[in-house]
Protein backbone atom coordinates (compact mmCIF):
# COMPACT_ATOMS: atom_id res chain seq x y z
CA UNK A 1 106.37 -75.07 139.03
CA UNK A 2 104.07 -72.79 137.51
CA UNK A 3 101.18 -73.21 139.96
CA UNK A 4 103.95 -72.70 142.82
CA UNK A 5 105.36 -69.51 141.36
CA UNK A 6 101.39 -67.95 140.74
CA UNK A 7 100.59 -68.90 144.66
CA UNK A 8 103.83 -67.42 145.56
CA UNK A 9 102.54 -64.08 143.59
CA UNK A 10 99.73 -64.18 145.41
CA UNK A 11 100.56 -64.66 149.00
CA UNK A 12 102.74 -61.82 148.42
CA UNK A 13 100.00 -59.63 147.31
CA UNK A 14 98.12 -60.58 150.02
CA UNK A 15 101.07 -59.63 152.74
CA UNK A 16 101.38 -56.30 150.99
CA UNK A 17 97.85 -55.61 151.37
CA UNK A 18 97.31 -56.21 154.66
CA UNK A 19 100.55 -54.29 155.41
CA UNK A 20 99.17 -51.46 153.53
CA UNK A 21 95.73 -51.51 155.45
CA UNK A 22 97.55 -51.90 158.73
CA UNK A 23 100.75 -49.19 158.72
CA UNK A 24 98.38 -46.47 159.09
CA UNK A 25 97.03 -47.83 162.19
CA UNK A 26 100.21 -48.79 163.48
CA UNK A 27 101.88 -45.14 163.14
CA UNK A 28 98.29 -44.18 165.10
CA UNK A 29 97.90 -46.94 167.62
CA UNK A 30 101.98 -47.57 167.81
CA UNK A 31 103.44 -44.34 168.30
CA UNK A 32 100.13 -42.09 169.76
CA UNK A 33 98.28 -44.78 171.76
CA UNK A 34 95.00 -44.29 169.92
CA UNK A 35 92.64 -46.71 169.39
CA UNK A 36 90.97 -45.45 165.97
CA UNK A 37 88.28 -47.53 165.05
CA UNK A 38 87.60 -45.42 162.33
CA UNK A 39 90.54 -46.61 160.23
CA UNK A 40 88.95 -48.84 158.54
CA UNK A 41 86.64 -46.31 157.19
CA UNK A 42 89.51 -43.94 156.75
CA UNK A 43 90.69 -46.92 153.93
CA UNK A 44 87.13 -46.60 152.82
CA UNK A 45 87.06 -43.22 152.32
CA UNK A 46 90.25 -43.39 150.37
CA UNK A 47 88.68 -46.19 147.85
CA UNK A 48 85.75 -43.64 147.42
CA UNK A 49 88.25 -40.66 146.57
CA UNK A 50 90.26 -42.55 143.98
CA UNK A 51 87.32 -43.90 142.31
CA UNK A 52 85.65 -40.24 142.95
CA UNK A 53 88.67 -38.68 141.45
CA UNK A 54 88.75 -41.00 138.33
CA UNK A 55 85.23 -40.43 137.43
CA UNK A 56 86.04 -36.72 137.23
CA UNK A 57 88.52 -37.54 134.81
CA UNK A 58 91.89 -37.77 137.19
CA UNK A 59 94.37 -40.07 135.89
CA UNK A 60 93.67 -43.45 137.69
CA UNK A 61 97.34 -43.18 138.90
CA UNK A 62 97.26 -39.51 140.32
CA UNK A 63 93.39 -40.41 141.52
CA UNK A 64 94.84 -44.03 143.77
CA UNK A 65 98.47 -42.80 144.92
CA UNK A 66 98.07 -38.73 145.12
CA UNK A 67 94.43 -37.65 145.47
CA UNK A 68 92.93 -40.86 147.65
CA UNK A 69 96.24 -40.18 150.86
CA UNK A 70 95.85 -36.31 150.05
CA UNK A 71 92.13 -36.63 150.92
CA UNK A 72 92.00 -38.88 153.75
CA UNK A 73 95.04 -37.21 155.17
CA UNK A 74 92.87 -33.57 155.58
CA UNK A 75 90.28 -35.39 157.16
CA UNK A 76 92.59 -37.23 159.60
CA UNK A 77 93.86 -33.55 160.50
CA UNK A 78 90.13 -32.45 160.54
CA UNK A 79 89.69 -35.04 162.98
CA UNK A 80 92.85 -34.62 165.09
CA UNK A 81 91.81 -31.07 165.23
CA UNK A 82 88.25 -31.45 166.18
CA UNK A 83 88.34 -34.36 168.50
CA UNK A 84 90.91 -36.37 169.15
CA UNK A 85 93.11 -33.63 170.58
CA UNK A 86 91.07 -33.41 173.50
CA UNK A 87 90.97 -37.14 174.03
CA UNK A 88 95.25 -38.10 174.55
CA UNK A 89 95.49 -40.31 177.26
CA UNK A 90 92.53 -41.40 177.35
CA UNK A 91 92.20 -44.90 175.54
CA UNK A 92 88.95 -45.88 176.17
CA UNK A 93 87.22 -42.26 175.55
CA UNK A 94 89.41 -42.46 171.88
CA UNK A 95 87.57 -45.82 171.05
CA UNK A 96 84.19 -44.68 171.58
CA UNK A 97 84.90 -41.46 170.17
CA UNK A 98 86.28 -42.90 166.76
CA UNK A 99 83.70 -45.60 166.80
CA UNK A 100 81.08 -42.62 166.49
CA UNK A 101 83.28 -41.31 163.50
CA UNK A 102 83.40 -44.54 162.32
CA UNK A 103 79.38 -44.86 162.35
CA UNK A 104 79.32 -41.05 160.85
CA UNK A 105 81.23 -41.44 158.17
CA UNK A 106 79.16 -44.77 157.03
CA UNK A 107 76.37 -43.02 156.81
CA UNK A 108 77.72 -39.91 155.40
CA UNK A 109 78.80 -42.03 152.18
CA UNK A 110 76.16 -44.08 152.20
CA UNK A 111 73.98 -40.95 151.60
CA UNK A 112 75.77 -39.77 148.93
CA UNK A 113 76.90 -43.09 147.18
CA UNK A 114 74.58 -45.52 148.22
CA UNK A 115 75.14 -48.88 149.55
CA UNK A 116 76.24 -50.98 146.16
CA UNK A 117 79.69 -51.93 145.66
CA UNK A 118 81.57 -49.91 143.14
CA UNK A 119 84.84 -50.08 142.29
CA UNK A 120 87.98 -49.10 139.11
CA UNK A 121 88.78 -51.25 136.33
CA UNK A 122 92.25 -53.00 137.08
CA UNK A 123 94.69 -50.29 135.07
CA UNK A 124 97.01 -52.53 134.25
CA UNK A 125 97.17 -55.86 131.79
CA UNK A 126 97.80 -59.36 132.36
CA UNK A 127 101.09 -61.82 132.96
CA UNK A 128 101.34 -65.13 131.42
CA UNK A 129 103.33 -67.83 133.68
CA UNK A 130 102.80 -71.38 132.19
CA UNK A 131 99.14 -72.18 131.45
CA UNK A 132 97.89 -69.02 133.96
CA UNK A 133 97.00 -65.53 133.47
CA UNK A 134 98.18 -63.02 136.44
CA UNK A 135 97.16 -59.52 136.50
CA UNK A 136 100.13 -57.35 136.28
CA UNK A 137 98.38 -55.50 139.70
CA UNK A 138 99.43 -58.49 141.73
CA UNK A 139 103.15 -57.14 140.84
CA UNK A 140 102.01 -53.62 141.13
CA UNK A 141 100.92 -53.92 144.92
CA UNK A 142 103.82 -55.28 146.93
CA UNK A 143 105.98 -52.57 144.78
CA UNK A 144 103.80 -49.93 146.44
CA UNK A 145 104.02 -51.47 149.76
CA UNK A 146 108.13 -51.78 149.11
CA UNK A 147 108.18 -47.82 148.43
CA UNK A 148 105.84 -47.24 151.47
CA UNK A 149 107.43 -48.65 153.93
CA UNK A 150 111.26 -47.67 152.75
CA UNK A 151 109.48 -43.77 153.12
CA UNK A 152 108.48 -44.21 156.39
CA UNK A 153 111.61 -45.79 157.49
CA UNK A 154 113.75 -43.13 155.85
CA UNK A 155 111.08 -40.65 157.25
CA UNK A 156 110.90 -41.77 161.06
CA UNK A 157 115.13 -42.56 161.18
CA UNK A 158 116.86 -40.30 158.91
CA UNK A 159 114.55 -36.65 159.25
CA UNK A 160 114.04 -34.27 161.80
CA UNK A 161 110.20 -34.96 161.94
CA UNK A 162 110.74 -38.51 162.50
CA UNK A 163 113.11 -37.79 165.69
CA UNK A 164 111.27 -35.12 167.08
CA UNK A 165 108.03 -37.29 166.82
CA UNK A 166 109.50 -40.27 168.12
CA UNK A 167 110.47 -37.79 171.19
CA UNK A 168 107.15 -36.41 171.74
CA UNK A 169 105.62 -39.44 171.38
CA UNK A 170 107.95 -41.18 174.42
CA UNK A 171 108.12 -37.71 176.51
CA UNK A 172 106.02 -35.10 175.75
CA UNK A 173 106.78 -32.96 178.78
CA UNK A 174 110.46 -32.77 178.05
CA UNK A 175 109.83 -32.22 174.02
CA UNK A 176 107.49 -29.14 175.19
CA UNK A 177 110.31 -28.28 177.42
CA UNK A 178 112.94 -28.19 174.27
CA UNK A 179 110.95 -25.74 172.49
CA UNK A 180 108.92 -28.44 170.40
CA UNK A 181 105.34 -27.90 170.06
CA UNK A 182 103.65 -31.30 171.04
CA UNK A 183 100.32 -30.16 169.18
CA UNK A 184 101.61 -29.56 166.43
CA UNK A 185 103.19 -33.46 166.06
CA UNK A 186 100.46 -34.79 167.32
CA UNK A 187 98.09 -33.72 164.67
CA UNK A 188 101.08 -33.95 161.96
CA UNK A 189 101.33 -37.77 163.17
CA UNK A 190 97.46 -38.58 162.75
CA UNK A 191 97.28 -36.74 159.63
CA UNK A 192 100.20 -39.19 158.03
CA UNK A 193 98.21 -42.36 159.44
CA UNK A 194 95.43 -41.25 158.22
CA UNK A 195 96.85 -40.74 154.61
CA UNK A 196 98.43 -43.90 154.74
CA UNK A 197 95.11 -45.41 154.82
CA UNK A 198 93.83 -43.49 152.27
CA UNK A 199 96.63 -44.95 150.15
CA UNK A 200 95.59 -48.04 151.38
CA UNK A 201 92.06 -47.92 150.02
CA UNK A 202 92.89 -46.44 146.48
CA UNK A 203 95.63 -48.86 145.62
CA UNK A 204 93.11 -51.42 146.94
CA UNK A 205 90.19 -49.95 145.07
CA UNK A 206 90.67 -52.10 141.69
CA UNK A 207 91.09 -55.29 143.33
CA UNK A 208 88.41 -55.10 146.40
CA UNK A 209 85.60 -52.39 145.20
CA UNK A 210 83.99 -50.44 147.57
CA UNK A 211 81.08 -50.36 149.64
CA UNK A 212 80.79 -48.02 152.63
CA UNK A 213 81.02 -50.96 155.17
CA UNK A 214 84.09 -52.28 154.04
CA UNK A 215 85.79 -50.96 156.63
CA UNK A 216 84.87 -53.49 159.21
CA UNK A 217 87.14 -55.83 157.74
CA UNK A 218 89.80 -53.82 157.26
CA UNK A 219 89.91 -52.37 160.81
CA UNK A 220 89.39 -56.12 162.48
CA UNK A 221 92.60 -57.50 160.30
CA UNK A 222 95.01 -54.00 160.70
CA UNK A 223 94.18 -54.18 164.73
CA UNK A 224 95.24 -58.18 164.55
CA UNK A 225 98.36 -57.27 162.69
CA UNK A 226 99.44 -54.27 164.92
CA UNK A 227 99.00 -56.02 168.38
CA UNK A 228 100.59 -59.33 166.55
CA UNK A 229 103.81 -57.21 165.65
CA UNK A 230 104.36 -55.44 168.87
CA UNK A 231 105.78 -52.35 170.06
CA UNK A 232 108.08 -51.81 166.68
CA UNK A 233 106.34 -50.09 164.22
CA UNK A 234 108.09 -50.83 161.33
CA UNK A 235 109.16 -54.01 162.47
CA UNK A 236 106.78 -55.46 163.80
CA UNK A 237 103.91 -54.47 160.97
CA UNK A 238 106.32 -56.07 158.36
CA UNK A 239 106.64 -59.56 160.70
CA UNK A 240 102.71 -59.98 161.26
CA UNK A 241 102.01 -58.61 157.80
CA UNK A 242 104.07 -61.31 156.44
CA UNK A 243 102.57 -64.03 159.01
CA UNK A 244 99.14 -63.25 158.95
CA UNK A 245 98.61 -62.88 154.87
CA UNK A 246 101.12 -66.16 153.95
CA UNK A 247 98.49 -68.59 156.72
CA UNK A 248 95.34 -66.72 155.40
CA UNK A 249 96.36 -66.79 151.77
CA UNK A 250 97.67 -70.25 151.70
CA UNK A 251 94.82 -71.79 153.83
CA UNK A 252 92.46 -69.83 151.10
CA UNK A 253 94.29 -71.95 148.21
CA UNK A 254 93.67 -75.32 150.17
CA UNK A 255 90.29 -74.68 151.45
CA UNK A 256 87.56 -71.51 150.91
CA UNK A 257 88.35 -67.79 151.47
CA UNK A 258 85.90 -67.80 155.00
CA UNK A 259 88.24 -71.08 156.56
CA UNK A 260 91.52 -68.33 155.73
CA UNK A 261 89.71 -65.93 157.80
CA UNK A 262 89.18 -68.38 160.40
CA UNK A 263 92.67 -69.59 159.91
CA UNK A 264 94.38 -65.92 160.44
CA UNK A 265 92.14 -65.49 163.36
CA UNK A 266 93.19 -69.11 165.10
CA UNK A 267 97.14 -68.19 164.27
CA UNK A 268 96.28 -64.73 166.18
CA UNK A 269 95.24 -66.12 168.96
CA UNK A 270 98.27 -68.63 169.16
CA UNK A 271 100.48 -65.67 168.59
CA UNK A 272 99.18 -63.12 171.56
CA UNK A 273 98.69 -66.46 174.08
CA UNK A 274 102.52 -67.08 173.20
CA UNK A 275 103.69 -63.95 173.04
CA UNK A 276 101.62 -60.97 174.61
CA UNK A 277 104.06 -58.10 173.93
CA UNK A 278 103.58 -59.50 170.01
CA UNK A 279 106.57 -60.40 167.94
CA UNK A 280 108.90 -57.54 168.35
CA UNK A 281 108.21 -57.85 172.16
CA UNK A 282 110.27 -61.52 171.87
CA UNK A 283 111.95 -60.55 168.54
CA UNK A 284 113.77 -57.53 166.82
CA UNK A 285 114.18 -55.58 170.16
CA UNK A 286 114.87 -52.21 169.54
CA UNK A 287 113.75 -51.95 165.89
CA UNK A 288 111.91 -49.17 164.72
């Protein structure tokens, strides 16, 4: 009973953080039909603010959930600004623009931090359940992800931002037309992805460290779980979140961490053969 209840902890934590790598992506590939491959390195980037932050004497707490989304989130507008403004529309020009960002902002970071892994003590204690010690941050996780997602659904259905995006974002001609300026949401929209994953990478910080690669895992596995959950952004992020994390979690306990891997990838593939339009495409039509 005790061994059940410690797995069960953990497969959560491991659906929460793959829903917190991926809802950043999903806002930017769901909703603005961008294919960023420099998200993962936008969750990078985050890790390296928090830890920055905490080293200049930041609470760890303002450092992973304030200063890491604040961070990222300027350079996502930086970004929108710069480049991918001029790219909308254009799907295959966005991928091998961001894949250059992607490839600049490695080796930015890798010139100023190096290429060790570095990372922040866990700042919380330790559980007891039976005969096991759990870290208290294995609690702490899926309580951020809870809070994260609730935002952006109250953000996205209950604001003016969220409906006028969700307008532009369908129509963008008859938003202009309205008196909204599509600009303006555009680059408020890949700002808020992009802080998302900054979130994403502080919060993951104490439990993954931080090396300025990482992001090539996180941007293969957020990219599986967007085109797994389909069209619904909310929705469908939750659904292949929950999926993907339980199989690759739960194979990890039976076998070795690189068979999970293999074993999310295999139930991917399944999923898209079976259903191409992902789960929300069969499932939860018409969910946000």
């Amino acid at each position: 009973m005790d061994y059940t209840a410690v797995v069960g902890l953990e497969v959560l934590n491991a659906i929460a953080a793959l829903l917190l790598a991926s809802v950043g992506l999903a806002i930017v590939f769901g909703m603005m039909k961008v294919i960023n491959l420099a998200h993962g390195e936008f969750i990078m980037m985050g890790g390296y603010a928090a830890i920055t932050a905490s080293g200049l004497g930041f609470n760890i707490w303002i450092a992973t959930l304030v200063i890491a989304p604040l961070v990222v989130g300027l350079i996502g507008f930086v970004v929108e600004r710069i480049v991918m403004r001029h790219l909308y529309g254009r799907m295959v020009d966005t991928m091998l623009a961001t894949w250059g960002l992607s490839l600049l902002f490695i080796g930015l970071v890798t010139s100023i931090y190096g290429n060790t892994t570095i990372g922040l003590s866990s700042p919380l204690g330790s559980m007891t359940i039976g005969a096991y010690q759990v870290s208290l941050y294995t609690v702490f996780i899926p309580a951020v992800a809870v809070v994260v997602m609730t935002g952006l659904y109250l953000l996205l259905t209950r604001t003016s931002f969220g409906l006028v995006a969700r307008g532009v974002m369908q129509n963008p001609g008859m938003a202009a037309a309205l008196g909204v300026n599509p600009a303006h949401v555009y680059s408020a929209t890949f700002s808020l992805g992009a802080a998302l994953a900054g979130l994403a990478g502080g919060v993951l910080a104490p439990i993954t460290g931080v090396v300025p690669t990482i992001g090539v895992a996180y941007v293969a596995k957020s990219f599986i779980t967007v085109i797994g959950g389909g069209a619904s952004i909310i929705t469908g992020t939750l659904a292949a979140s929950g999926l993907f994390g339980a199989v690759n979690q739960l194979t990890t306990f039976a076998t070795t961490p690189v068979i999970g891997e293999v074993g999310l990838l295999l139930v991917a593939i399944v999923l898209v053969r079976l259903l191409p339009q992902g789960i929300t495409g069969r499932f939860f039509r018409g969910r946000i």
